[in-house]
Protein backbone atom coordinates (compact mmCIF):
# COMPACT_ATOMS: atom_id res chain seq x y z
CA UNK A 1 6.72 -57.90 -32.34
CA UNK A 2 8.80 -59.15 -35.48
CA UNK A 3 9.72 -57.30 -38.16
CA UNK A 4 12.11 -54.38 -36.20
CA UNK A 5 15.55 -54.46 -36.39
CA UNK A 6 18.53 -51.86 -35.55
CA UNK A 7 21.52 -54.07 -37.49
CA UNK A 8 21.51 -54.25 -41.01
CA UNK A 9 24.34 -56.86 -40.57
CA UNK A 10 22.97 -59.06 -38.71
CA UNK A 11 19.49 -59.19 -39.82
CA UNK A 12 19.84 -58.35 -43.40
CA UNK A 13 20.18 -61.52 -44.75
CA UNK A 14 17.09 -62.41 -43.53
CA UNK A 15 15.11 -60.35 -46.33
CA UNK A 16 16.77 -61.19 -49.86
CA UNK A 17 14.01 -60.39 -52.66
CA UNK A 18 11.83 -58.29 -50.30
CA UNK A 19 11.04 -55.22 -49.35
CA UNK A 20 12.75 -53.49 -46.44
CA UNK A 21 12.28 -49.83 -44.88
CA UNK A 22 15.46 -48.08 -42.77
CA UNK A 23 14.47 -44.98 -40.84
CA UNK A 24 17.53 -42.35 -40.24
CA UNK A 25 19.59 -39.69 -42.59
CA UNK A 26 22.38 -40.22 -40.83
CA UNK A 27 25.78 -42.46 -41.96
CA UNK A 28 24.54 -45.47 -39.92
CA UNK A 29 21.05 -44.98 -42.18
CA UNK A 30 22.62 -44.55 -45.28
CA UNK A 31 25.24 -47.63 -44.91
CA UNK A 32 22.37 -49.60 -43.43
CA UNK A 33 20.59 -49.03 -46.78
CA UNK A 34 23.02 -49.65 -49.18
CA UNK A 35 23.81 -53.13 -47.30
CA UNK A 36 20.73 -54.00 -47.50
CA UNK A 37 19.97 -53.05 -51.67
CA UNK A 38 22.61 -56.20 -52.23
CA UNK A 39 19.97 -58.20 -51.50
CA UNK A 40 16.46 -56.71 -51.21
CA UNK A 41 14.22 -56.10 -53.69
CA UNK A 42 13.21 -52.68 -52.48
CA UNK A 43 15.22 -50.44 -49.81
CA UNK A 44 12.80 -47.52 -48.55
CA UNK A 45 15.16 -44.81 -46.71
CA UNK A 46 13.32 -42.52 -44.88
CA UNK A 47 14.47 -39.49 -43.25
CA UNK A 48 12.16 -36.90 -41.27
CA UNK A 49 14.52 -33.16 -42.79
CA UNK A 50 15.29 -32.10 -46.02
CA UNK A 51 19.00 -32.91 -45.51
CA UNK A 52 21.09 -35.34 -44.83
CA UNK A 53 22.75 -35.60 -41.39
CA UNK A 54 25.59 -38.13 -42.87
CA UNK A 55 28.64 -37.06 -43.37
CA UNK A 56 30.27 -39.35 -45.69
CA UNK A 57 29.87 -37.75 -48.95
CA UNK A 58 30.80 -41.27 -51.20
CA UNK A 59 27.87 -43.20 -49.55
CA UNK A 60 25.44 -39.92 -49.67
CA UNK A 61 26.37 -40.77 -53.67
CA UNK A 62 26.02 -43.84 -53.52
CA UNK A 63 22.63 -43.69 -51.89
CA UNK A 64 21.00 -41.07 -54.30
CA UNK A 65 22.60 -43.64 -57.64
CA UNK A 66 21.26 -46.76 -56.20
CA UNK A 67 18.49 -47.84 -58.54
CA UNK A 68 16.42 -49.91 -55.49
CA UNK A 69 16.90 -47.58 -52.99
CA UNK A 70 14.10 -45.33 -52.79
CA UNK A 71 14.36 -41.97 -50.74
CA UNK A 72 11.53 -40.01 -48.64
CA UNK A 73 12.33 -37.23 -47.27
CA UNK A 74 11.32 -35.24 -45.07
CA UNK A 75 9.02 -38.00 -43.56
CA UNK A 76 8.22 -39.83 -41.06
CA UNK A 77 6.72 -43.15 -39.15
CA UNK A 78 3.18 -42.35 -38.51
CA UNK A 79 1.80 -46.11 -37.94
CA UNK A 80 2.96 -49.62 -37.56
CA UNK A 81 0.17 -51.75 -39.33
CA UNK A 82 -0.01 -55.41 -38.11
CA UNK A 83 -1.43 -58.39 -39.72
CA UNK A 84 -4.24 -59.35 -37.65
CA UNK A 85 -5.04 -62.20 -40.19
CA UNK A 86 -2.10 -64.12 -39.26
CA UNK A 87 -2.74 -67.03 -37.65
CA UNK A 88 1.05 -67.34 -36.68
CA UNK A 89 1.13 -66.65 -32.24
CA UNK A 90 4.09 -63.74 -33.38
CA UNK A 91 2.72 -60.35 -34.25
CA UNK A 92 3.73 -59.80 -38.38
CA UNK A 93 4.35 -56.57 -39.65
CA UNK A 94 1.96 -55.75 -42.48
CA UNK A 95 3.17 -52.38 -43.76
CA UNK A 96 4.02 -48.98 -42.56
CA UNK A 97 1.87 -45.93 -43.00
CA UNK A 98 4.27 -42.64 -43.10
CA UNK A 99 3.30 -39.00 -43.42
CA UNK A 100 5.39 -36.04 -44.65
CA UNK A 101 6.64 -33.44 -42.53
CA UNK A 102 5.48 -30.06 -42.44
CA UNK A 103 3.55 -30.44 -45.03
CA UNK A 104 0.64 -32.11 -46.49
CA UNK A 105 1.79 -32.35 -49.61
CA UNK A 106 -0.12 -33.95 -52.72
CA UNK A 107 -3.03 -36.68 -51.18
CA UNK A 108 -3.60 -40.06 -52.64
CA UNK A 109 -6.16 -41.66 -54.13
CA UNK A 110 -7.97 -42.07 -50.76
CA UNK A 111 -7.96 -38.17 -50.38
CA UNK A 112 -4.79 -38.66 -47.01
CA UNK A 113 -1.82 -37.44 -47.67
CA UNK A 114 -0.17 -40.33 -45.66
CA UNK A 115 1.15 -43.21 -47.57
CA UNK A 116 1.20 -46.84 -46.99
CA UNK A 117 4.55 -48.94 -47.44
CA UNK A 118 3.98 -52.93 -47.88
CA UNK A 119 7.25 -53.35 -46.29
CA UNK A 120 8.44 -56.87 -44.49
CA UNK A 121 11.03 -55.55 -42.18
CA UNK A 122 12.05 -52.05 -40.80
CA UNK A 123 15.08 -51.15 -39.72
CA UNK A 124 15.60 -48.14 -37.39
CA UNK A 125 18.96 -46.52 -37.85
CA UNK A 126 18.07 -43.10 -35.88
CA UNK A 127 20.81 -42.86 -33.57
CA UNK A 128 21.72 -44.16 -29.62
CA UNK A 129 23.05 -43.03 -26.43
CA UNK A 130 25.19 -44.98 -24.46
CA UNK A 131 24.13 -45.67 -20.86
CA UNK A 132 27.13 -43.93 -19.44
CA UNK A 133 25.37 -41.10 -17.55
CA UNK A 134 26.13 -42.73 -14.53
CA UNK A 135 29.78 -41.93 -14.60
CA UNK A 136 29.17 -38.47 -14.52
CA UNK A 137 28.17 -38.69 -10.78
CA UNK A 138 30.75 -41.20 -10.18
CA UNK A 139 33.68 -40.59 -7.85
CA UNK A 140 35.87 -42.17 -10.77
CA UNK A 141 35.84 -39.68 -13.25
CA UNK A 142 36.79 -40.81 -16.61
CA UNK A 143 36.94 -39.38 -20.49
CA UNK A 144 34.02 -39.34 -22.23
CA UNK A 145 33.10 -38.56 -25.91
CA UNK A 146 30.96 -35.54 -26.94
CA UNK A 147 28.11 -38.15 -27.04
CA UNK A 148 28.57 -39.96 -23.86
CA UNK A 149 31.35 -42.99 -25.12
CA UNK A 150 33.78 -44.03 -22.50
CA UNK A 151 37.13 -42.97 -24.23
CA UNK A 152 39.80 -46.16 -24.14
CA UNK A 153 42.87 -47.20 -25.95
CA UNK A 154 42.35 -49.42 -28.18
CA UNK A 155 44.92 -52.14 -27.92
CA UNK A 156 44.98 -52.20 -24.26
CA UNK A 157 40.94 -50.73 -23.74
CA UNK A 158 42.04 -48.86 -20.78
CA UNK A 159 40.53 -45.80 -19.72
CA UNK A 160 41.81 -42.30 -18.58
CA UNK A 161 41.59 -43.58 -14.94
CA UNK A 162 44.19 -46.09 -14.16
CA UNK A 163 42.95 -49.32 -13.56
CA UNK A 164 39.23 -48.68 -14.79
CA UNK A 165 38.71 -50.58 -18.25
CA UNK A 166 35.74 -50.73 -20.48
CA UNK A 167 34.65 -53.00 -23.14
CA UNK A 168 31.47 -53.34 -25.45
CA UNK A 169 29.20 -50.96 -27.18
CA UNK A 170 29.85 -48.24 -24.23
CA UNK A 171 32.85 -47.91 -25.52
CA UNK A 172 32.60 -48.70 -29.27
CA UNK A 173 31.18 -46.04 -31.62
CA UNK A 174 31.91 -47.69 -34.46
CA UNK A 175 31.14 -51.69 -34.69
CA UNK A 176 28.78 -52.04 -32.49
CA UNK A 177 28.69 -55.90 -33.09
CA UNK A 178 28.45 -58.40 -30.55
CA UNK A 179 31.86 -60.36 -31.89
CA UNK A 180 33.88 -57.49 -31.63
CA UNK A 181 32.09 -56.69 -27.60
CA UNK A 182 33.22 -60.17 -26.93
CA UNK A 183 36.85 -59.68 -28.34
CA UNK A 184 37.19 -56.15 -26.59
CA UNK A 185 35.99 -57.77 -23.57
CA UNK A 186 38.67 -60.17 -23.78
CA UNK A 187 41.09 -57.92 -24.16
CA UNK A 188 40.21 -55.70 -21.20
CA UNK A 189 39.78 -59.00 -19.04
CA UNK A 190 43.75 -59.69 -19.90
CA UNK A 191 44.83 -56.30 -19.32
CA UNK A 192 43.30 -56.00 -16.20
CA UNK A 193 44.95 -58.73 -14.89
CA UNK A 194 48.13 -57.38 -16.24
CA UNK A 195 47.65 -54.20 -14.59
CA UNK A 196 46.64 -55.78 -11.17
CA UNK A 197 49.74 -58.10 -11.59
CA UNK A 198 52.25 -55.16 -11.85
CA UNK A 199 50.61 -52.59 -9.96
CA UNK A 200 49.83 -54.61 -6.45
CA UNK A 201 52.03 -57.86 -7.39
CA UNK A 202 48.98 -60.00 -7.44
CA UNK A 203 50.25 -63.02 -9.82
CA UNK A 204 49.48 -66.61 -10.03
CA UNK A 205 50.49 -69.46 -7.61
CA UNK A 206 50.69 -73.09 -8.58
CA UNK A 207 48.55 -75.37 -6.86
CA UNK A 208 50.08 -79.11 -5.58
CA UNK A 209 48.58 -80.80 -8.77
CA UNK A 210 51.01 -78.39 -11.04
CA UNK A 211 47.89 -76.32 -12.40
CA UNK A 212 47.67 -72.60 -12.22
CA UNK A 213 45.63 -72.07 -9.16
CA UNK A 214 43.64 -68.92 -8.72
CA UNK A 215 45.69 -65.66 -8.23
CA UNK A 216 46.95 -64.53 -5.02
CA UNK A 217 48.43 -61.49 -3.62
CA UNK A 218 51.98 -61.75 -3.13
CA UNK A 219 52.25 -58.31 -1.01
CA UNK A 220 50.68 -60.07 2.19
């Protein structure tokens, strides 16, 4: 469908003067929602426990004085409601009907204790898990992160393995943007080659025409 989004930077922009929803209580939740209350109208942050699971006190402040930002907790998603009127061939989001946990709390008019949000885009900030399982099993055992991030140097994006790199969101808990994936990528693609070059004396031979032809291994 439309309306569901997991980057508040790159989809943001496409809601000035509406209303948004972010689901999460973590830091990626609460930065999500303040980047959004620039331009929305109306920033619902929803988060299913009492507490906060961020850790940066400054934006938990920052949150809690934002004047559009309006916080639920402890609830959660109950039901995505879809505009069946639409005569557009995309499925539109209509609103969002949450519930709160553990509790029934005080009921509405209408005698539920859910509550419907006229929201125009959500935006789910409640964590991921990078698909690096794999490389537990793997003959090539490298360093991992408590949750599952493929541990690199930065400036060279080499792993704890030699001659194993990584690149991209795998190995990015922090941007997770699809410039910087593309610029880490980049990186490791160079370094590679550098490490190949020096470690096996594979380097580059020029062709008859004077161009650099592709690389061949000078230990045969």
């Amino acid at each position: 469908g439309q309306a569901l989004h997991s980057c508040a930077i790159c989809d943001g922009s496409q809601y000035a003067g509406r209303t948004v929803l972010v689901v999460g209580g973590g830091d990626a939740a609460l930065d999500a929602a303040l980047i959004l209350s620039r331009r929305s109208k109306l920033v619902y942050l929803l988060h299913r426990r009492d507490e906060w699971r961020a850790k940066d006190a400054a934006n938990i402040q920052s949150v809690e004085g934002t004047d559009n930002i309006r916080i639920m907790r402890p609830y959660i998603v109950k039901k995505w409601v879809i505009d069946k009127d639409n005569n557009d061939a995309k499925r539109v989001l209509k609103s969002v009907i949450v519930g709160k946990v553990g509790n029934p709390g005080t009921t509405t008019s209408s005698g539920s204790s859910d509550i419907e949000l006229s929201v125009d885009g959500v935006f789910t900030m409640i964590g991921s898990n990078p698909n690096s399982h794999f490389l537990r099993q793997s003959d090539v055992l490298l360093e991992l992160s408590s949750d599952g991030h493929v541990v690199v140097d930065d400036k060279m994006m080499s792993t704890s393995h030699p001659g194993v790199f990584a690149a991209g969101e795998v190995a990015d808990e922090r941007y997770r943007q699809a410039i910087v994936t593309a610029s880490d990528g980049a990186k490791a693609a160079i370094d590679a080659e550098r490490w190949l070059r020096l470690t096996y004396g594979i380097t580059t031979a020029s062709s008859s025409s004077g161009h650099q032809s592709a690389i061949t291994d000078t230990t045969a």
